[in-house]
C-alpha atoms as a PDB file:
ATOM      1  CA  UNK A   1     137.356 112.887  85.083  1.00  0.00           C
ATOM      2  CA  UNK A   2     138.301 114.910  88.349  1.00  0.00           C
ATOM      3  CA  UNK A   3     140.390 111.630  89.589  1.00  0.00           C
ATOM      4  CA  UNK A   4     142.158 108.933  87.593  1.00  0.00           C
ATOM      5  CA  UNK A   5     141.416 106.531  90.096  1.00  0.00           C
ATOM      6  CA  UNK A   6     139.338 106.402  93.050  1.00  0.00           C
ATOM      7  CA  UNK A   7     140.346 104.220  95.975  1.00  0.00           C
ATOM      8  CA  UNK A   8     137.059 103.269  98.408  1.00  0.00           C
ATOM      9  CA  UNK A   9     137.886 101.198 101.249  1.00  0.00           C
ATOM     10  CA  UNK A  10     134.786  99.543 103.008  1.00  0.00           C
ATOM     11  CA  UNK A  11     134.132 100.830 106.893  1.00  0.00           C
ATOM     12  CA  UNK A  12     130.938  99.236 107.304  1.00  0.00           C
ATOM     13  CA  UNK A  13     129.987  97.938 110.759  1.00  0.00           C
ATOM     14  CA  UNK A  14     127.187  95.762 111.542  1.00  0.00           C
ATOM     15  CA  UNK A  15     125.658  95.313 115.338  1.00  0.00           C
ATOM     16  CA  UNK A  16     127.660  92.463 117.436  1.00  0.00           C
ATOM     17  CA  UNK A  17     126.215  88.717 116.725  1.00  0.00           C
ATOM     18  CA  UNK A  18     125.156  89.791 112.934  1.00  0.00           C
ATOM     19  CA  UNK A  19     127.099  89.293 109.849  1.00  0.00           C
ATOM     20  CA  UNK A  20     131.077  89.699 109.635  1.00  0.00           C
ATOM     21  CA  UNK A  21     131.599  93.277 108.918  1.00  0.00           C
ATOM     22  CA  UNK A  22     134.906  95.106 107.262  1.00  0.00           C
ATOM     23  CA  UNK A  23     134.796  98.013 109.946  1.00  0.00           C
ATOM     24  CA  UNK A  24     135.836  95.547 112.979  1.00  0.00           C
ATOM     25  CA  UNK A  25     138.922  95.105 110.851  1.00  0.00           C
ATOM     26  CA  UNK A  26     140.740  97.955 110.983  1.00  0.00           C
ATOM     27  CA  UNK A  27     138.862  99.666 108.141  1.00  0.00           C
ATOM     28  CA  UNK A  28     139.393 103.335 109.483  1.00  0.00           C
ATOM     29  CA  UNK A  29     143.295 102.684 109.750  1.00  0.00           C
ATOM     30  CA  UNK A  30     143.162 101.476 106.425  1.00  0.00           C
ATOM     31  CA  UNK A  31     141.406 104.717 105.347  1.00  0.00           C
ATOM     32  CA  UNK A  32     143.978 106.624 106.945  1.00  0.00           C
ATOM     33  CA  UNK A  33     147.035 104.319 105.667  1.00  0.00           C
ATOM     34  CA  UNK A  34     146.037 105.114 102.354  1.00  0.00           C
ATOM     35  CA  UNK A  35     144.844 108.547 102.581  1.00  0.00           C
ATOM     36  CA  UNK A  36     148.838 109.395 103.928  1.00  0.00           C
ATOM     37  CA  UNK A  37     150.512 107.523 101.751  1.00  0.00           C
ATOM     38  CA  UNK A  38     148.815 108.747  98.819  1.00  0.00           C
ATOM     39  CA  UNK A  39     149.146 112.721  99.810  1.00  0.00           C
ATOM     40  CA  UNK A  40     152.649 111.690 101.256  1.00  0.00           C
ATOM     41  CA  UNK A  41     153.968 110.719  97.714  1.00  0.00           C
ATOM     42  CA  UNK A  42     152.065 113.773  96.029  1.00  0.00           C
ATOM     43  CA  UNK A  43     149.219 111.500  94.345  1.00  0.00           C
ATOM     44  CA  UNK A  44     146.136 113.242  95.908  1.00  0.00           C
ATOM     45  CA  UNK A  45     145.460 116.161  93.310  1.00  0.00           C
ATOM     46  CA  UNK A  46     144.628 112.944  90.300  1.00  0.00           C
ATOM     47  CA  UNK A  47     144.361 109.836  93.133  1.00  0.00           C
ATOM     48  CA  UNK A  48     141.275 109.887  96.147  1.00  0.00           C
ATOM     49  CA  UNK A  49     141.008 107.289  98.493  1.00  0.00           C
ATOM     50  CA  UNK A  50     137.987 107.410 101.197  1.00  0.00           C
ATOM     51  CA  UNK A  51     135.474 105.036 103.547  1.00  0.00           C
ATOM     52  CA  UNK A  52     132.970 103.977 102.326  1.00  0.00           C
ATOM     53  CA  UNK A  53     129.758 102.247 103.887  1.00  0.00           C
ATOM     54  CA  UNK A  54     129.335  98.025 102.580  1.00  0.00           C
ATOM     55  CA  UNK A  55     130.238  96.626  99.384  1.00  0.00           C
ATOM     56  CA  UNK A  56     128.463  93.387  99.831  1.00  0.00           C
ATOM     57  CA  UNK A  57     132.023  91.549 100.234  1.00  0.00           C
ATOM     58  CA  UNK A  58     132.420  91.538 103.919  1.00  0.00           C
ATOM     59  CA  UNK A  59     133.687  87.756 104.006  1.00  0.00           C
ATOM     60  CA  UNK A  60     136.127  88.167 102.250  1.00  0.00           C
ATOM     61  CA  UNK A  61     137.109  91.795 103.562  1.00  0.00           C
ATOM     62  CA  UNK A  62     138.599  94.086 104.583  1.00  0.00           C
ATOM     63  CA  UNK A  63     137.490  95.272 101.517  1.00  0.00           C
ATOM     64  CA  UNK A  64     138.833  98.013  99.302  1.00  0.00           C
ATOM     65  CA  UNK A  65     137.916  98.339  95.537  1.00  0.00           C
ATOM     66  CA  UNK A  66     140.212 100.680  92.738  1.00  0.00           C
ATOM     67  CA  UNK A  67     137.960 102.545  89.938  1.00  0.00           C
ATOM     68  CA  UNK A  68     137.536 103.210  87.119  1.00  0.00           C
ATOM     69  CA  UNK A  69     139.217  99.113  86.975  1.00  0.00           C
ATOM     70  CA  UNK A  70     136.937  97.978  89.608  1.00  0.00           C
ATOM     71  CA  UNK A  71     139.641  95.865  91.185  1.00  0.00           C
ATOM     72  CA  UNK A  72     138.639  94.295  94.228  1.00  0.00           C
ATOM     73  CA  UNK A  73     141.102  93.184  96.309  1.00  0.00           C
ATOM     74  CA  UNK A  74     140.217  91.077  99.852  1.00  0.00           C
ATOM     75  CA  UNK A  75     141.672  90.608 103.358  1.00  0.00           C
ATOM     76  CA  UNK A  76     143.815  93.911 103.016  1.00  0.00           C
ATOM     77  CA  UNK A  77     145.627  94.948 105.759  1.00  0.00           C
ATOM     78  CA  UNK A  78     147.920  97.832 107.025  1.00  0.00           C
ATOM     79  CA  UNK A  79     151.004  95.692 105.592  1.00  0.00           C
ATOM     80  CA  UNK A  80     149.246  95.816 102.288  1.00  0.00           C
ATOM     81  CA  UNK A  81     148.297  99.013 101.745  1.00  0.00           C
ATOM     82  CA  UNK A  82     152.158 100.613 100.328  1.00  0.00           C
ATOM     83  CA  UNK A  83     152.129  97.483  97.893  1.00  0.00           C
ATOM     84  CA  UNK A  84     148.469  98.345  96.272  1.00  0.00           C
ATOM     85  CA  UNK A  85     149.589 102.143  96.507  1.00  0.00           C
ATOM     86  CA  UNK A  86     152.524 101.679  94.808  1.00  0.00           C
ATOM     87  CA  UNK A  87     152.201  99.119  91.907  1.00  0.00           C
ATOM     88  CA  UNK A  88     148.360  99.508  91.064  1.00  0.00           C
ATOM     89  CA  UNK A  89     148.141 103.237  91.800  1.00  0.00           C
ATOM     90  CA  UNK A  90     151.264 104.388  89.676  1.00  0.00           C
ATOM     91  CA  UNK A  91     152.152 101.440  88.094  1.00  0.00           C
ATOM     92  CA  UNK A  92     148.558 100.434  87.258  1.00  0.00           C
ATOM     93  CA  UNK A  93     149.899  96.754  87.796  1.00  0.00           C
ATOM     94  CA  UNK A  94     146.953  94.883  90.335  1.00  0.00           C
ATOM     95  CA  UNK A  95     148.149  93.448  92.854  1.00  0.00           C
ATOM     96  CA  UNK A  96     147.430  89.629  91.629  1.00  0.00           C
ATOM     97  CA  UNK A  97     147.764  88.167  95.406  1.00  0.00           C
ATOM     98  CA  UNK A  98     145.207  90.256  96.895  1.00  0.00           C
ATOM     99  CA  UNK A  99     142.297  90.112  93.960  1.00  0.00           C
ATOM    100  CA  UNK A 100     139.222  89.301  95.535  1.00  0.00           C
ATOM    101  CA  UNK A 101     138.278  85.500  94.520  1.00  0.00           C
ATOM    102  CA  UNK A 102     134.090  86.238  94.456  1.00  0.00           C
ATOM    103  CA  UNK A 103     133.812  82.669  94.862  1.00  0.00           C
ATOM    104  CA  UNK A 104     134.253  83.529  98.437  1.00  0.00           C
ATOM    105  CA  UNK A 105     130.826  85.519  98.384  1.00  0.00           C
ATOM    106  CA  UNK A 106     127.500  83.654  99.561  1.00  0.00           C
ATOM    107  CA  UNK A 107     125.417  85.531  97.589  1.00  0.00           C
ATOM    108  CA  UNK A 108     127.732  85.780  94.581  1.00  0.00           C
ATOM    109  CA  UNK A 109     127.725  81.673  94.997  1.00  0.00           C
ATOM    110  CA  UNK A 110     124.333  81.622  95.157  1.00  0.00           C
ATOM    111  CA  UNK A 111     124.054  83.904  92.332  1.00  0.00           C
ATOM    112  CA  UNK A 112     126.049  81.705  90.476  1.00  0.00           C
ATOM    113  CA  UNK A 113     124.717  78.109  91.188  1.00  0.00           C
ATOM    114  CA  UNK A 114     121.525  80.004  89.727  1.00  0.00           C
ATOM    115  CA  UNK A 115     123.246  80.773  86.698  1.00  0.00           C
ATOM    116  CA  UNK A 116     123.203  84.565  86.463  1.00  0.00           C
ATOM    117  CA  UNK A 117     125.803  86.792  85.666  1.00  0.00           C
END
């Protein structure tokens, strides 16, 4: 694997009067938050963080997910980002207050009162 974890933080915008999108909260300083932190404490050669367009959990956003885990974690802001960076991406230890509830998702909801997986 060329990184041991992958770190993509949702930028999406959507055109005014649509749907709630992550990139009108502050989803390029996020980006950047994590992108210096990360090089800052010498984790960029195994650990890559970087935008990337929607992840179909904009309600619940900003929205960043951690692979190969596929933790999401919801409403993460600028205050957050040293916390995730620092106990899941070195200590591999989630961050149990910011784990996205999918509850919280309209068409995960939906998906579920349907009874799909």
């Amino acid at each position: 694997m060329l990184f041991t974890k992958h770190v993509f933080i949702c930028t999406n915008q959507r055109p005014a009067g649509s749907r709630v999108s992550c990139g009108e909260s502050h989803g390029m300083e996020l980006v950047a938050a994590f992108k210096k932190l990360i090089k800052d404490k010498g984790l960029n050669t195994e650990i890559r963080a970087q935008k990337t367009g929607c992840l179909e959990a904009c309600e619940a956003g900003p929205s960043v997910v951690v692979y190969p885990e596929g933790v999401f974690y919801s409403r993460v802001q600028l205050s957050d980002v040293e916390e995730i960076v620092t106990e899941h991406l070195e200590h591999n230890k989630p961050v149990e207050r910011l784990i996205m509830d999918f509850r919280e998702l309209p068409w995960y909801r939906k998906k579920q009162d349907q009874g799909s997986d």
